[in-house]
Protein backbone atom coordinates (compact mmCIF):
# COMPACT_ATOMS: atom_id res chain seq x y z
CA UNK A 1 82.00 93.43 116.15
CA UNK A 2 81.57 94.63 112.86
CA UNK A 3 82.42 92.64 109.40
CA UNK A 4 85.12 94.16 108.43
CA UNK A 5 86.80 93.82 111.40
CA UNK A 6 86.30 90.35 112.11
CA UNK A 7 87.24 89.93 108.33
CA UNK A 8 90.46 91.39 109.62
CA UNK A 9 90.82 89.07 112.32
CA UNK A 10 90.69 85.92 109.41
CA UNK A 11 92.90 87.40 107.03
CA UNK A 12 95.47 88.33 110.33
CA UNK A 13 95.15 84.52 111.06
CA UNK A 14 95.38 83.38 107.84
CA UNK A 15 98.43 85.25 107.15
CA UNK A 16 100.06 83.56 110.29
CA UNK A 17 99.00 80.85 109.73
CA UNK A 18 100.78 80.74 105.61
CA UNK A 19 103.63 82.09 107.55
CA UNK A 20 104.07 80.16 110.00
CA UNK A 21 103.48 76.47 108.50
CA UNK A 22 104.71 77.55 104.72
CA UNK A 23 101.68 76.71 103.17
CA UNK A 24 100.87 78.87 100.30
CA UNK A 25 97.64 81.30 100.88
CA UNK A 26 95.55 79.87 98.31
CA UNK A 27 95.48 76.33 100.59
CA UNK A 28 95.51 77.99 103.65
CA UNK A 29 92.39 80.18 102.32
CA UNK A 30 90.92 76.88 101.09
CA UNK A 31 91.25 74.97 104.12
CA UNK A 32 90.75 77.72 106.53
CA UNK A 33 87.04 78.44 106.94
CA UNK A 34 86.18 74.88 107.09
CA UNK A 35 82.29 74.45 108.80
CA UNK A 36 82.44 78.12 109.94
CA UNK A 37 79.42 79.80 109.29
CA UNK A 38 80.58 83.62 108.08
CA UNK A 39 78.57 85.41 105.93
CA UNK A 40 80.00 85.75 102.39
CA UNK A 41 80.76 89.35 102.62
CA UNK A 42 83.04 88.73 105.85
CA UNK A 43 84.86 85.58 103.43
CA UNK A 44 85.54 88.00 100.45
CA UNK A 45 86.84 90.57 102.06
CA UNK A 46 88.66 88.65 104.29
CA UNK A 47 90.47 86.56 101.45
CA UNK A 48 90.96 90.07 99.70
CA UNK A 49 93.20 91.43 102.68
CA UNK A 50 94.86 87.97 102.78
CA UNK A 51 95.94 87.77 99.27
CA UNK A 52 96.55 91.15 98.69
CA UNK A 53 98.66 91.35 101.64
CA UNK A 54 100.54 88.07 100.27
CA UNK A 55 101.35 89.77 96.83
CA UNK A 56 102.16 92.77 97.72
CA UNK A 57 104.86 91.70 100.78
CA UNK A 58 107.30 92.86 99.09
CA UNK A 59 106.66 96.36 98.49
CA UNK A 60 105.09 96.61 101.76
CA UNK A 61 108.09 95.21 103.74
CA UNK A 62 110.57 97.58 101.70
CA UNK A 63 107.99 100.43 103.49
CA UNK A 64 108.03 98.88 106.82
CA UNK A 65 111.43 98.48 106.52
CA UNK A 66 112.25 101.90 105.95
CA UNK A 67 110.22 102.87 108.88
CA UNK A 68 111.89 100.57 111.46
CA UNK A 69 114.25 102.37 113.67
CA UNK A 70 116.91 99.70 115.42
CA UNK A 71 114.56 97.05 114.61
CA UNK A 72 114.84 94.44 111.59
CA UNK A 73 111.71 93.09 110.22
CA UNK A 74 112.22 89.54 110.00
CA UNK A 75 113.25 89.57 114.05
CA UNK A 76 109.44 90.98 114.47
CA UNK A 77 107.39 88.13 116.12
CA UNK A 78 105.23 86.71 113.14
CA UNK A 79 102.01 88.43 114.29
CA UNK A 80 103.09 92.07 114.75
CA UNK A 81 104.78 91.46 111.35
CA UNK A 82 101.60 90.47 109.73
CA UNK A 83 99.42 92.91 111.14
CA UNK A 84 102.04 95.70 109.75
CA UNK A 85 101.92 94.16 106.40
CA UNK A 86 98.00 94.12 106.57
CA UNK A 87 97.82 97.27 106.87
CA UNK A 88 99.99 98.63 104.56
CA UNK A 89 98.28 96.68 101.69
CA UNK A 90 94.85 98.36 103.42
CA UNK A 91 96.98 101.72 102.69
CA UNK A 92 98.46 100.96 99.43
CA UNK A 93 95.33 98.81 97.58
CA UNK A 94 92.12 99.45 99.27
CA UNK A 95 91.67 103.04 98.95
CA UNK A 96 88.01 103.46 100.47
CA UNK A 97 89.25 102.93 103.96
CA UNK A 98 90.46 105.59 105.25
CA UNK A 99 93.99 105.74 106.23
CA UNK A 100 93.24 106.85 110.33
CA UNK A 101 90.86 103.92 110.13
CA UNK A 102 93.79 101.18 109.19
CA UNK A 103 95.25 102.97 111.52
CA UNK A 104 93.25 101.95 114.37
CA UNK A 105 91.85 98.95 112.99
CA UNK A 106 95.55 97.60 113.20
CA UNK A 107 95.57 98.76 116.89
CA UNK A 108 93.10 96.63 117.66
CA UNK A 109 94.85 93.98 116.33
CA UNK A 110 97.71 93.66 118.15
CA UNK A 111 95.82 94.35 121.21
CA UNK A 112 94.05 91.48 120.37
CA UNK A 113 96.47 89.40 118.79
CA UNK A 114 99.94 90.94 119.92
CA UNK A 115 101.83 91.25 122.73
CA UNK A 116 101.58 93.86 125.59
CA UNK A 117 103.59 96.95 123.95
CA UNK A 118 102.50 95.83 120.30
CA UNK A 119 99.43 98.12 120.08
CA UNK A 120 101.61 101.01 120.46
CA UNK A 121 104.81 100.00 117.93
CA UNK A 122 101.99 99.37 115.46
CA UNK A 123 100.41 102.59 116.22
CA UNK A 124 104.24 104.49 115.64
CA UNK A 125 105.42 102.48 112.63
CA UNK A 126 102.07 102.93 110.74
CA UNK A 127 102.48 106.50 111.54
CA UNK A 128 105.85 106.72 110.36
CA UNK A 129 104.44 104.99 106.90
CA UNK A 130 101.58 106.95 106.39
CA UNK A 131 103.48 110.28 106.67
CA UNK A 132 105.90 108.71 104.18
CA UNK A 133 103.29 107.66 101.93
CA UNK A 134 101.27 111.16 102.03
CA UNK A 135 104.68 113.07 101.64
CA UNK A 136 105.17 111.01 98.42
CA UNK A 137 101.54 111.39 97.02
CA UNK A 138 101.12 107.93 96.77
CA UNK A 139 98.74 107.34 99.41
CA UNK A 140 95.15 107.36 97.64
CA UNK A 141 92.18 108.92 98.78
């Protein structure tokens, strides 16, 4: 598996995890990686996503929400909400990655982390946001 993704995987786990206990990310992040042995470029990068995705929830969940047809956001379980958010920080702040590549990397999230059917409402509402984003010029690339 390569860095990035598994850096993914940690900053989708850390943002349960703040989520789901209320801890703030900074002491999640600081209490997450405990004796782990991960390679420093894997922990940036990794923290990045997680904080990023943290500060910019709110103008990522006003995109999601936009995108959600009969669904509401807050009634998404915890990790297919994350793994949205993720990736719409990925679209929003880290412009090198190309936006077919969150894309998939999100796929392979919820197939990892989600449940059975999550892989594809990721795939659709990610879609949905991307288009939005492209039609708007605000994706950057």
């Amino acid at each position: 598996m390569g860095a990035r993704r598994r850096a993914r995987e940690y900053a989708l786990q850390m943002l349960y995890q703040a989520e789901a206990s209320g801890v703030p990310m900074q002491e999640v992040a600081a209490s997450f990686w405990g004796d782990r042995e991960i390679p420093q470029d894997v922990r940036a990068f990794a923290e990045r996503l997680a904080s990023g995705t943290v500060g910019a929830q709110h103008e990522s969940d006003a995109l999601l929400t936009g995108s959600l047809e009969n669904w509401r956001l807050e009634r998404l379980a915890i990790v297919d909400r994350n793994i949205l958010r993720l990736a719409v920080y990925e679209f929003l702040h880290e412009p090198e990655t190309p936006p077919i590549v969150v894309i998939d990397e999100a796929i392979e999230l919820a197939r990892r982390f989600g449940g059975e059917d999550s892989w594809q409402f990721t795939n659709g509402i990610l879609d949905a946001v991307r288009k939005k984003l492209e039609a708007a010029g605000t994706l950057r690339r």
